[in-house]
Protein backbone atom coordinates (compact mmCIF):
# COMPACT_ATOMS: atom_id res chain seq x y z
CA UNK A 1 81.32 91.04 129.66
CA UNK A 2 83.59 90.63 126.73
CA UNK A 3 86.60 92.84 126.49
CA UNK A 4 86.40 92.16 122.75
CA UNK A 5 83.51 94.49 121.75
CA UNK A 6 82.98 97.89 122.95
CA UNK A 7 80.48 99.57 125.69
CA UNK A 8 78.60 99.93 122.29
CA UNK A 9 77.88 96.24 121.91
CA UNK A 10 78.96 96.30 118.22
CA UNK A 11 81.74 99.10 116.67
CA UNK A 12 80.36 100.78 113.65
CA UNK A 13 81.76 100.05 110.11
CA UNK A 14 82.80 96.35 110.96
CA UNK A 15 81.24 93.39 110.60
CA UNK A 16 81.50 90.84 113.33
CA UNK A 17 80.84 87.10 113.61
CA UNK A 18 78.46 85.90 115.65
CA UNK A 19 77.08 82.75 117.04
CA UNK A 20 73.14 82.44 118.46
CA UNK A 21 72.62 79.52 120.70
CA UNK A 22 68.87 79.04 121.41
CA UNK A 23 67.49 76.20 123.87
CA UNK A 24 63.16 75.41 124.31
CA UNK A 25 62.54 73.92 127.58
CA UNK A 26 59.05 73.75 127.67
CA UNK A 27 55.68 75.52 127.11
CA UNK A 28 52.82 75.55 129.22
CA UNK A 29 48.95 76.39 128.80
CA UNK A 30 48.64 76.89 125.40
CA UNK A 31 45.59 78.08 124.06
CA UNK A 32 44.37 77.03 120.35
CA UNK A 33 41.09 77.76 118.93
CA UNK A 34 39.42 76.59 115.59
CA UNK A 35 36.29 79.24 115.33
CA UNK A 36 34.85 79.07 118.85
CA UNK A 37 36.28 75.75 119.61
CA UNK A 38 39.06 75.29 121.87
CA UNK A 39 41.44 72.62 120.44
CA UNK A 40 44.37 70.36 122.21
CA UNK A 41 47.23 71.48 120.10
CA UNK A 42 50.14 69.37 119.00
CA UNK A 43 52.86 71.54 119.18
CA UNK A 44 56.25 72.51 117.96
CA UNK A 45 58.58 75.46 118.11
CA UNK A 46 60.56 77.54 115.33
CA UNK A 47 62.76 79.55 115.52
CA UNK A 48 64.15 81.96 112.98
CA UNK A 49 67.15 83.86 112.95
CA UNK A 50 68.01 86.17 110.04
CA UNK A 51 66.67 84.15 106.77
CA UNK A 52 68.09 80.90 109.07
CA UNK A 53 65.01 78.95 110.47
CA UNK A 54 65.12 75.65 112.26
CA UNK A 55 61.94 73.66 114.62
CA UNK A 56 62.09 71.41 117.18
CA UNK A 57 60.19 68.09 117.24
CA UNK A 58 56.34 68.07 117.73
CA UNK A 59 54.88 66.84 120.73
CA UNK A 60 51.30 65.12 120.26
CA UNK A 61 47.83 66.67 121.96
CA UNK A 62 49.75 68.74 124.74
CA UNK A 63 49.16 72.48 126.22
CA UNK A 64 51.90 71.65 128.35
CA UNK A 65 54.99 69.51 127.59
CA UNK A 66 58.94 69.76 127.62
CA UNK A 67 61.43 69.53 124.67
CA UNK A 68 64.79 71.09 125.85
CA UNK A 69 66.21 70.89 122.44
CA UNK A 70 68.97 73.30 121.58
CA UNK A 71 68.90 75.00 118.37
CA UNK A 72 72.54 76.92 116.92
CA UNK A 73 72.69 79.62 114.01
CA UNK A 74 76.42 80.38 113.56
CA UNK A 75 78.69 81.96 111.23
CA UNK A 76 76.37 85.17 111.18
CA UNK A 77 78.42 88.29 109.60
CA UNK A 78 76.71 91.28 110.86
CA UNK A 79 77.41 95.37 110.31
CA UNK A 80 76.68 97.39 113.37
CA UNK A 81 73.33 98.53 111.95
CA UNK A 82 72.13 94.80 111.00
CA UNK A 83 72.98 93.41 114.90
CA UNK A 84 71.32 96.88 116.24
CA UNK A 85 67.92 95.33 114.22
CA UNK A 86 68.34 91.67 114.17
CA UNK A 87 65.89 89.64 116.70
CA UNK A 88 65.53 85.58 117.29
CA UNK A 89 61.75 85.00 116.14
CA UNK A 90 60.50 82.31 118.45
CA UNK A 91 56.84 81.02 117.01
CA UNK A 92 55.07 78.47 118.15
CA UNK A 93 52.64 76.15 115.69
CA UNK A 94 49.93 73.62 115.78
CA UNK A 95 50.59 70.70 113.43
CA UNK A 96 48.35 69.42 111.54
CA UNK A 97 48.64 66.90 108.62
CA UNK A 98 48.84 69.41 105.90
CA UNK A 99 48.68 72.86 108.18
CA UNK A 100 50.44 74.67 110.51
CA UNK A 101 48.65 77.38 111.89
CA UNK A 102 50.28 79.79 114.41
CA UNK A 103 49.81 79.39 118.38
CA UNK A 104 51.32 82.17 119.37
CA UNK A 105 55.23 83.92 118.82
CA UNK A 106 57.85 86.06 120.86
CA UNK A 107 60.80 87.87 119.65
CA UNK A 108 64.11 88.74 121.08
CA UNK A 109 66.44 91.48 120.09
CA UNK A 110 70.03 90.61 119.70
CA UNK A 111 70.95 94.02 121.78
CA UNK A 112 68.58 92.51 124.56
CA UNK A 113 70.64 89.29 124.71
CA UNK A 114 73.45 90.72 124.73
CA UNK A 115 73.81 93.16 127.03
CA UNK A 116 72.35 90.54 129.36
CA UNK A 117 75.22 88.96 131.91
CA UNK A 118 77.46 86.79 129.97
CA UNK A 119 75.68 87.74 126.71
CA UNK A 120 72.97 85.50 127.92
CA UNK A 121 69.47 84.83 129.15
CA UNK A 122 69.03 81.87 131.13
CA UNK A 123 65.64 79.79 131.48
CA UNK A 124 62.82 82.88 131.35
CA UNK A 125 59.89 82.56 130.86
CA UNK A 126 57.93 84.73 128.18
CA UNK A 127 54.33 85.31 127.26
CA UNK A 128 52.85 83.44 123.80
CA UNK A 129 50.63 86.27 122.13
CA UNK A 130 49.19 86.39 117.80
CA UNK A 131 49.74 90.47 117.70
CA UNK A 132 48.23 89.69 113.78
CA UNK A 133 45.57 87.79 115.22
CA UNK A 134 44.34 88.06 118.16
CA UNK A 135 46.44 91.00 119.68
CA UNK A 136 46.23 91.21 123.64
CA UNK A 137 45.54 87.82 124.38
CA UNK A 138 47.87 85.65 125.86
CA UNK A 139 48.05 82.21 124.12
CA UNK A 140 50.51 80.25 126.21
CA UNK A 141 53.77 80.33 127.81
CA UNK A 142 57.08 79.44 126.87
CA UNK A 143 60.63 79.04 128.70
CA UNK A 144 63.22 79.22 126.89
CA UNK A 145 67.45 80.06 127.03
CA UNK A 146 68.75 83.03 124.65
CA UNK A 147 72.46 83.61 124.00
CA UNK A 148 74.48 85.71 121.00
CA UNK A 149 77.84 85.76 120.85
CA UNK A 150 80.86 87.66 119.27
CA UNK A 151 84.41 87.34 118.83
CA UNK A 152 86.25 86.39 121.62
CA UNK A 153 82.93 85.91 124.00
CA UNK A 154 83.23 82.46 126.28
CA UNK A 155 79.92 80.23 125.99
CA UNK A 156 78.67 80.10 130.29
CA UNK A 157 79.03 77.15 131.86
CA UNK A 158 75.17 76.19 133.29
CA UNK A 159 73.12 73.61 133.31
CA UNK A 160 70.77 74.64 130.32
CA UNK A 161 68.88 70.97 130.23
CA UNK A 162 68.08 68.32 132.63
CA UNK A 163 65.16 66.23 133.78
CA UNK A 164 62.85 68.74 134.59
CA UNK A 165 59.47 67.12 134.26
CA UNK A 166 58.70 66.78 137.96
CA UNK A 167 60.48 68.39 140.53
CA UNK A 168 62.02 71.28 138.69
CA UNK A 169 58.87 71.76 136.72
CA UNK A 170 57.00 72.13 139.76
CA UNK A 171 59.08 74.27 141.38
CA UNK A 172 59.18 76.72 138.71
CA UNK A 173 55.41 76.55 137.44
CA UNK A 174 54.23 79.45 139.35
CA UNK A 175 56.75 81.79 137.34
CA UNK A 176 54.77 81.35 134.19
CA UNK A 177 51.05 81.78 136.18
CA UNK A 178 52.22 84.74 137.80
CA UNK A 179 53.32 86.76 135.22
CA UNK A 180 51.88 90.03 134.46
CA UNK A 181 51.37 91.70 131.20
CA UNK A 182 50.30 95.51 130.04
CA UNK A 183 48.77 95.98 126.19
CA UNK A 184 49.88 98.91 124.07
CA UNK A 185 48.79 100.02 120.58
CA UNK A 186 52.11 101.05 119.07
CA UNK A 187 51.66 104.19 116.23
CA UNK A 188 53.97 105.06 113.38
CA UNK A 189 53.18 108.10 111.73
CA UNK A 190 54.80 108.04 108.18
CA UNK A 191 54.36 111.95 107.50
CA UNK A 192 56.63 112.40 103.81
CA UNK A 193 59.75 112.08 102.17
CA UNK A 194 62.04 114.09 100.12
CA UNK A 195 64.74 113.47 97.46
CA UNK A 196 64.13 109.50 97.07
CA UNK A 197 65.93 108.10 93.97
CA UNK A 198 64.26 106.72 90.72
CA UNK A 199 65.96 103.22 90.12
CA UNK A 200 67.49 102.89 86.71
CA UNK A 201 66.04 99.60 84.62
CA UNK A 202 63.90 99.20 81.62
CA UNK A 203 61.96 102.11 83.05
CA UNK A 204 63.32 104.92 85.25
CA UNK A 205 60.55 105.16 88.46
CA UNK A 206 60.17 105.41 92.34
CA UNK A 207 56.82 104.53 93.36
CA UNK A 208 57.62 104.40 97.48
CA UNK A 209 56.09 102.17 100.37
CA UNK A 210 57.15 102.19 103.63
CA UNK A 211 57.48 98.37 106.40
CA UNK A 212 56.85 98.91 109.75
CA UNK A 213 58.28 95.53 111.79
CA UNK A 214 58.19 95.50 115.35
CA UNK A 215 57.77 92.24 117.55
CA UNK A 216 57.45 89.98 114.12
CA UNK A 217 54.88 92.04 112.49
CA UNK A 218 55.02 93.55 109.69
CA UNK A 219 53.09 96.37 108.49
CA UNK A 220 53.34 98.17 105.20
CA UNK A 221 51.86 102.03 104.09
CA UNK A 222 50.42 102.96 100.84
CA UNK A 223 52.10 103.17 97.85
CA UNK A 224 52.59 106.54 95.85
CA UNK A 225 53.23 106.09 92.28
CA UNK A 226 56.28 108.48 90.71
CA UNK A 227 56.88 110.51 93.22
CA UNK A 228 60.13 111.40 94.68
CA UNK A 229 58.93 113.50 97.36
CA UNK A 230 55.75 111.68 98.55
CA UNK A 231 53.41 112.49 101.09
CA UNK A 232 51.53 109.53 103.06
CA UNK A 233 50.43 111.52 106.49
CA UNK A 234 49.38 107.40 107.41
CA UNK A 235 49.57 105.71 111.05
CA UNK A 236 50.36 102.81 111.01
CA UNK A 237 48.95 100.73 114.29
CA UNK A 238 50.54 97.53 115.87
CA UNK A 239 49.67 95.66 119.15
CA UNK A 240 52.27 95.23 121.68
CA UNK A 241 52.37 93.02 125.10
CA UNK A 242 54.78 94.50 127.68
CA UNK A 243 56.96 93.24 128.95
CA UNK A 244 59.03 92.60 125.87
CA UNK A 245 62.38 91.61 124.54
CA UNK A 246 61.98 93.81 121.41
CA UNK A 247 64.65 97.22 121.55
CA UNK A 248 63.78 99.09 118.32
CA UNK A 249 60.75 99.33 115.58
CA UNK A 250 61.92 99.24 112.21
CA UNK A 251 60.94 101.45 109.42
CA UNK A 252 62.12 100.57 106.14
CA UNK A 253 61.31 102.24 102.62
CA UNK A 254 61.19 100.53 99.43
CA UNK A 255 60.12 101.31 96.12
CA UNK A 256 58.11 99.01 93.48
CA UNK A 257 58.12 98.72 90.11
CA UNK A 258 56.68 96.03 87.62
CA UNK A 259 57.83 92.92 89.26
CA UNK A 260 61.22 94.68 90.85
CA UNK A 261 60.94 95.89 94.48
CA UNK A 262 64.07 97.64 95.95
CA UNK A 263 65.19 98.72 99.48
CA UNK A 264 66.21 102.62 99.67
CA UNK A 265 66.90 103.02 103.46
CA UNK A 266 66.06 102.57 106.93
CA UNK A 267 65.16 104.18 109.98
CA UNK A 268 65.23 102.64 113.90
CA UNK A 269 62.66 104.27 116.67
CA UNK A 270 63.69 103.09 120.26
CA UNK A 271 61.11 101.42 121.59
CA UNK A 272 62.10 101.71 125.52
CA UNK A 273 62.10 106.07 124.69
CA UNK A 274 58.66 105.47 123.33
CA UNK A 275 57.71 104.18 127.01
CA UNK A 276 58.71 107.32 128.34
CA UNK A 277 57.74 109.73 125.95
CA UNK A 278 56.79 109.92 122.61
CA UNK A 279 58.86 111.05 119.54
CA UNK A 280 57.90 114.25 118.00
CA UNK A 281 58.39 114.42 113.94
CA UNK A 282 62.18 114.15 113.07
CA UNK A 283 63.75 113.61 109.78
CA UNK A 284 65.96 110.59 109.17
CA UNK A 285 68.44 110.87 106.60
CA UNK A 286 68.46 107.02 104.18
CA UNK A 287 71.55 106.31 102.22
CA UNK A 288 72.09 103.50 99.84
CA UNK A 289 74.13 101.94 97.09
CA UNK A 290 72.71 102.47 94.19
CA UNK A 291 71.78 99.23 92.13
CA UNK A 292 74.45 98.18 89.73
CA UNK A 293 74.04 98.87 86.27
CA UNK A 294 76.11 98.58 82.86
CA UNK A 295 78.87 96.28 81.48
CA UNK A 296 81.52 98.62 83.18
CA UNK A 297 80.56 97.74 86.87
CA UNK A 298 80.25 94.05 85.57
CA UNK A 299 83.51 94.14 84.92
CA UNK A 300 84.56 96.21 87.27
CA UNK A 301 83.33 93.32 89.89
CA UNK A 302 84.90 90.58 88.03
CA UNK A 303 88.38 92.44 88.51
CA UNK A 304 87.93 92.89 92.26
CA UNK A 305 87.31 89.20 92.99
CA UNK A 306 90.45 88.72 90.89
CA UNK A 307 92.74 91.23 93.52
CA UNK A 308 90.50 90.46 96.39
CA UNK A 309 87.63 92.98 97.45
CA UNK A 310 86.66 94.26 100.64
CA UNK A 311 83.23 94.60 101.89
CA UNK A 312 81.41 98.23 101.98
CA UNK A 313 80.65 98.49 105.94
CA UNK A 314 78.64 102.04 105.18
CA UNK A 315 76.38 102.93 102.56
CA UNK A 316 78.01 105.96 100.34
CA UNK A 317 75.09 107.39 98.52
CA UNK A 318 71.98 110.31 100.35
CA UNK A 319 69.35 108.48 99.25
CA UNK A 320 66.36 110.88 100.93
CA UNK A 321 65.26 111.58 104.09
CA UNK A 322 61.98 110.65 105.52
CA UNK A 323 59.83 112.45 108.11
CA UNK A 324 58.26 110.08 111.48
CA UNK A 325 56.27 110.35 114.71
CA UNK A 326 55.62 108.12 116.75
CA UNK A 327 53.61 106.90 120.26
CA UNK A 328 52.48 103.93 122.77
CA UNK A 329 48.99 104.31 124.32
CA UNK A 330 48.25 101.73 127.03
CA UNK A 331 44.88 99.96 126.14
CA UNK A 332 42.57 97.01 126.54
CA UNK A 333 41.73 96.06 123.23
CA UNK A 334 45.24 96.97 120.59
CA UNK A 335 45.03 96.86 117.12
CA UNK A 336 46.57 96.39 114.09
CA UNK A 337 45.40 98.74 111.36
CA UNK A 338 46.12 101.91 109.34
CA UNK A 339 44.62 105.36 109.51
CA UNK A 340 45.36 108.70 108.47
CA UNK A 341 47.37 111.20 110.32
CA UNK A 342 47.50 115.29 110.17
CA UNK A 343 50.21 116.68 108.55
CA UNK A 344 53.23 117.30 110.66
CA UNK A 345 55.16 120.96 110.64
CA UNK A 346 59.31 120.18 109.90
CA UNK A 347 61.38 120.17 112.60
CA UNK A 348 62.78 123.84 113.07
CA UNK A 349 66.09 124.34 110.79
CA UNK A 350 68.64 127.20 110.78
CA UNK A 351 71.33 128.05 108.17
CA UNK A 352 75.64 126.52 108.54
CA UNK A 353 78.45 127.10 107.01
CA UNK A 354 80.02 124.08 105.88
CA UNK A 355 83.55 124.76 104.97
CA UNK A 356 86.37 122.06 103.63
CA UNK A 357 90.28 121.29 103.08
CA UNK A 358 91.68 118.83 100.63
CA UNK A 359 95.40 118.10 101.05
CA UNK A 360 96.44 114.71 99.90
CA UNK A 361 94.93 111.59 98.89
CA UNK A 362 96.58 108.18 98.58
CA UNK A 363 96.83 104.38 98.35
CA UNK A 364 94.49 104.01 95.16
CA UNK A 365 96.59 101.53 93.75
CA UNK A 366 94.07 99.16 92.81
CA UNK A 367 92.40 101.49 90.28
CA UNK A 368 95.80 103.45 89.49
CA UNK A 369 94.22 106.82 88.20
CA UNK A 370 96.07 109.33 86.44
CA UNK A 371 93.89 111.94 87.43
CA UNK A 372 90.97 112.65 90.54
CA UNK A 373 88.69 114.99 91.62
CA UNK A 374 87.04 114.95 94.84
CA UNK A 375 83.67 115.36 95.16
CA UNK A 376 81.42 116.68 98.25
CA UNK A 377 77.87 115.86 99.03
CA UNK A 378 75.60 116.74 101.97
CA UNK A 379 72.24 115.61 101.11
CA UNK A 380 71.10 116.80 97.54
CA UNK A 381 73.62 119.50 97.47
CA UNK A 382 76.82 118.41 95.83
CA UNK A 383 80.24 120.95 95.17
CA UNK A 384 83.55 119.43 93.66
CA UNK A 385 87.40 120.20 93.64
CA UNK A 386 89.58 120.94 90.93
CA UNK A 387 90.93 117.84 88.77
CA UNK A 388 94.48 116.71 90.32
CA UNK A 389 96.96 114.74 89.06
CA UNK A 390 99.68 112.66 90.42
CA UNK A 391 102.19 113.78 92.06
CA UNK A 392 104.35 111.01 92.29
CA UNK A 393 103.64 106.91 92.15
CA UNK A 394 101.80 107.13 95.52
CA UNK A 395 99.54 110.02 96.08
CA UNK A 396 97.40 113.28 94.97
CA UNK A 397 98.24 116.38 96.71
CA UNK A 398 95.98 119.35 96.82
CA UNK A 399 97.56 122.91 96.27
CA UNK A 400 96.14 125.95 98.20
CA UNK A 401 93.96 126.98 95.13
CA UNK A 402 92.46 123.59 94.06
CA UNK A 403 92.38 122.09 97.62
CA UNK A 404 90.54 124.92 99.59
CA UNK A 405 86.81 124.33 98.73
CA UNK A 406 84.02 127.44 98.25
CA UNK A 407 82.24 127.88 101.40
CA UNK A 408 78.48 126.42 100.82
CA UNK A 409 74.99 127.76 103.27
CA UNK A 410 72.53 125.30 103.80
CA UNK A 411 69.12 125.22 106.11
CA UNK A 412 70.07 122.03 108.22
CA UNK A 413 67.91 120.99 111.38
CA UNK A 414 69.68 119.86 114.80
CA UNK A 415 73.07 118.14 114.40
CA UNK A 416 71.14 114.71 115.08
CA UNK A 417 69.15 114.92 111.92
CA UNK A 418 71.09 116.40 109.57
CA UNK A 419 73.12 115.11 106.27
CA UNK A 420 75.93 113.19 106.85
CA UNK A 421 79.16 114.36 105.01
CA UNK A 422 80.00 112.33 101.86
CA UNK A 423 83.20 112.50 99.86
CA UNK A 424 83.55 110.81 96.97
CA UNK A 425 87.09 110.26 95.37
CA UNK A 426 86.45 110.80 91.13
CA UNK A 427 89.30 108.73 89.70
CA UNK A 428 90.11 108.54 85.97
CA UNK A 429 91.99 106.10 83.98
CA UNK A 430 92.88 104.93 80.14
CA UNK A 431 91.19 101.89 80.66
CA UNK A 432 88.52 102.16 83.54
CA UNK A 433 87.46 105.90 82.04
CA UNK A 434 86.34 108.45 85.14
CA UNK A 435 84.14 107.18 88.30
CA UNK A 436 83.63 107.18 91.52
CA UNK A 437 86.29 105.08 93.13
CA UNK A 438 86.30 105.56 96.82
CA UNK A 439 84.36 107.17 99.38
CA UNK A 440 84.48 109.06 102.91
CA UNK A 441 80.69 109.79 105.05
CA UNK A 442 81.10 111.34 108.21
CA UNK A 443 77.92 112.06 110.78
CA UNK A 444 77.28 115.64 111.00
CA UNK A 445 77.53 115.41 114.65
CA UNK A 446 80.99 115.35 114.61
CA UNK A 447 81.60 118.02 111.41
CA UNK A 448 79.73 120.22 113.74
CA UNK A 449 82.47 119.63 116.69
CA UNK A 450 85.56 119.38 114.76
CA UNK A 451 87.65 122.23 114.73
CA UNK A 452 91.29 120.93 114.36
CA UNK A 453 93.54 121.03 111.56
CA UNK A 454 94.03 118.57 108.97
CA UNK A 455 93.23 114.41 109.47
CA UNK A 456 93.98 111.10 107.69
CA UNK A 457 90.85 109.66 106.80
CA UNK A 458 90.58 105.83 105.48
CA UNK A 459 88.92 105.78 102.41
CA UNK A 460 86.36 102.64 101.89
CA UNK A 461 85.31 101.09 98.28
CA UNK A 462 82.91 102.75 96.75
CA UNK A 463 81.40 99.81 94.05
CA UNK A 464 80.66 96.75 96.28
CA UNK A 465 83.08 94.34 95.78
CA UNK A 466 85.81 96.13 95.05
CA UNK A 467 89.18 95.95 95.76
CA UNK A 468 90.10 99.96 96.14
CA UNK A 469 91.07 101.75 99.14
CA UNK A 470 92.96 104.33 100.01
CA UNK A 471 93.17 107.46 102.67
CA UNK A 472 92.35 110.91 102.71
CA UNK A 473 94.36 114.27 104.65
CA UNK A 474 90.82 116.23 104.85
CA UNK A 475 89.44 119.05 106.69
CA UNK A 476 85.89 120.40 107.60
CA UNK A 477 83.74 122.29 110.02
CA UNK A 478 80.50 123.43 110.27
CA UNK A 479 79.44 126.61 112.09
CA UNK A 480 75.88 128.29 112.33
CA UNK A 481 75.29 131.09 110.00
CA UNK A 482 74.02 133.31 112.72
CA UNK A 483 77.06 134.19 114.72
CA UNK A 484 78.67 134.75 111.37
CA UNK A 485 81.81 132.48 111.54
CA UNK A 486 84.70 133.24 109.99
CA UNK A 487 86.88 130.74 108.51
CA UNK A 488 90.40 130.31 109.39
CA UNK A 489 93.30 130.28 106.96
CA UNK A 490 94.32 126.85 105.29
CA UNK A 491 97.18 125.50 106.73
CA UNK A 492 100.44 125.07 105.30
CA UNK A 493 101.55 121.73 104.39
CA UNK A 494 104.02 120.03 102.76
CA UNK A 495 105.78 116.65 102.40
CA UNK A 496 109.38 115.22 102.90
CA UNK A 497 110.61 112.09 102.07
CA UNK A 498 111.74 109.46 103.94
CA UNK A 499 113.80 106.03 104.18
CA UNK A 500 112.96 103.12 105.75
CA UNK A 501 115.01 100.32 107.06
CA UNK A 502 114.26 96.97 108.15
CA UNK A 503 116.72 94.29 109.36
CA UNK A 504 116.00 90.71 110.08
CA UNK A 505 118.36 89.06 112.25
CA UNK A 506 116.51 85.97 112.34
């Protein structure tokens, strides 16, 4: 393993390159048919990565032939969240002179690959299936080498092609013929959502829909015109062949309007928990950035490329929360439809007390504001801080009366589920006027178990693009309602200069 990423595969609130190296051996035994009629296919493999997609050559009239071509996708810049759902889509096709209908497909999951020895998976052999069209039928077989790599990770050193068209081939036949498969019919249950935005644009709306993708399918709900809390109580129903290399099913909601349709937020279901159990209803908090609008953020972009931006790893904005279920059920004949779905009872909540310190923010430089406020959000409940102004050329410091925030109750459900912690730095300036400059979200999970004093905090951009960052001396805990908490005094603080000196001998 590399000692360049964590246990965690990919650190959160980076973005990492990585390279995908992708060899096809051979395939064996595939299975066409035109109506009733079983046809010789002439083959050929592609393979998509991201919005990347690149083919090998086609063989002629074969169900069984080699290519060992080696297919690279490189200079992939991925956040935590996008390498936790990225996959290598592996499809096989039947050429034809003006049509290429589908054979049969396989996907791998990035995680999968990676946490594999030496971030890679050598010569396997995997099952051909059409989960759209004929879902629990095997169509073929496939071998093929699967690597994805990160900073600092060494390529192995095997032998990934060769001659294998007789004695290899032979050898290793049987491991294709032998393999065994189970069929599930994986269900979604897309109970409701509350809070969802309206996207500002010629007209204000939020007419929501819901994707389902899971093992290159994708599967979309109903859509419910103008509403911002709307209820679909809809399965949605996709085959699955197990084994697979597939780690997570991927929810994703969207809204359409006219011609526009926008991405709100997205939620992950672990597919390996789903084998052992299935996932009772649990809210999933979405968060976004909000689509730009106005002359002022135009403008605002066209300065940052001018200093230099830095890219948003997190999205600052509560943008809902939807409610899911989920389930596998081991069958003989999978699907892939819809249905509807009683209405699921909300997870059980109980009342916090979310309490929070300001001290000191600095290094806003890039926006130089005369004035800030800071702003606190968990979920749709939002409470501010006093307007601050500079204290000296470098930073905002928060006395006792304007940095010690009013207590605020709210019904939360477990720690898991529950709103992140967003603050937003409110920055004001003669030119720029007053917006939100910078931003701070921390998982509830760990408000809940902090209980220390005072921490620095880096603050991240909040416009895409920009160029403004800074850090934050903040405060906060959350304690249950019930054994009625009670919240300890602010600590003091204060500042003292000091000088630095640097000499350079040489």
């Amino acid at each position: 393993m590399s000692t360049s990423l964590s246990s965690s595969l990919h650190p959160s609130g980076t973005r990492l390159e990585y390279l995908v190296k992708v060899i096809i051996h051979d395939v064996r035994d595939l299975v066409f048919k035109e109506g009733d009629q079983t046809v010789l296919p002439s083959p050929y493999v592609e393979v998509k990565v991201r919005d990347t997609v690149k083919r090998t050559s086609t063989k002629p009239q074969t169900a069984t032939t080699f290519y060992n071509e080696i297919l690279l996708f490189q200079d992939l810049s991925l956040s935590s969240k996008e390498f936790s759902t990225s996959t290598i889509d592996v499809r096989v096709y039947h050429q034809y002179m003006f049509t290429t209908p589908l054979v049969g497909q396989y996907v791998v999951a990035f995680p999968v690959a990676y946490g594999r020895p030496q971030h890679y998976i050598h010569r396997q052999w995997v099952l051909l299936s059409q989960p759209a069209g004929e879902p629990g039928e095997v169509k073929g077989y496939l071998r093929l080498s699967v690597g994805v790599f990160g900073p600092g990770d060494v390529l192995p050193s095997v032998k990934d092609t060769g001659a294998d068209e007789e004695g290899g081939a032979a050898a290793e036949a049987g491991g294709a013929s032998d393999m065994r498969f189970d069929a599930y019919q994986l269900n979604v249950n897309i109970h409701r959502a509350l809070d969802l935005p309206r996207v500002e644009g010629f007209l204000t709306a939020i007419n929501p829909f819901v994707q389902v993708k899971f093992m290159g399918l994708v599967c979309t709900s109903a859509t419910l015109y103008d509403s911002v809390n709307p209820e679909w109580n809809e399965t949605i129903r996709i085959p699955v062949i197990v084994p697979c290399m597939e780690r997570v099913v991927v929810c994703e909601v969207w809204t359409h309007h006219i011609s526009q349709t926008t991405f709100i937020g997205i939620d992950t279901i672990a597919f390996d928990r789903l084998l052992e159990e299935r996932m009772k209803p649990r809210w999933t908090n979405l968060y976004w950035h909000p689509p730009a609008a106005g002359m002022s953020m135009m403008l605002d972009r066209l300065g940052a490329l001018a200093l230099g931006s830095k890219e948003t790893s997190q999205q600052p904005v509560y943008a809902g929360r939807i409610l899911l279920s989920a389930s596998l059920q081991k069958t003989t004949t999978p699907q892939r439809t819809s249905a509807p779905c009683p209405r699921a009872t909300d997870p059980p909540s109980q009342e916090f007390c979310i309490w929070t310190d300001l001290y000191e923010v600095a290094g806003l430089d890039a926006f130089s504001p005369t004035e800030i406020k800071v702003e606190v959000c968990m979920g749709p409940v939002i409470w501010r801080s006093r307007t601050v102004k500079k204290a000296d050329e470098a930073s905002f410091v928060f006395d006792d009366a304007g940095g010690r925030l009013e207590e605020r109750k709210i019904d939360l459900p477990e720690p898991s589920e529950a709103f992140d912690l967003c603050l937003y730095v409110i920055g004001s300036s003669f030119f720029k006027g007053t917006q939100r400059i910078a931003f701070l979200r921390v998982p509830f999970v760990e408000v809940f178990k902090s209980g220390s004093g005072p921490k620095w905090h880096s603050l991240q951009p909040y416009q895409e693009g920009s160029a403004v960052e800074g850090s934050i001396l903040v405060s906060f805990c959350a304690m249950e309602s019930s054994k009625q908490p009670v919240r300890r005094g602010r600590v003091a603080y204060s500042r003292t200069k000091w000088l630095f000196r640097v000499y350079t001998k040489q």
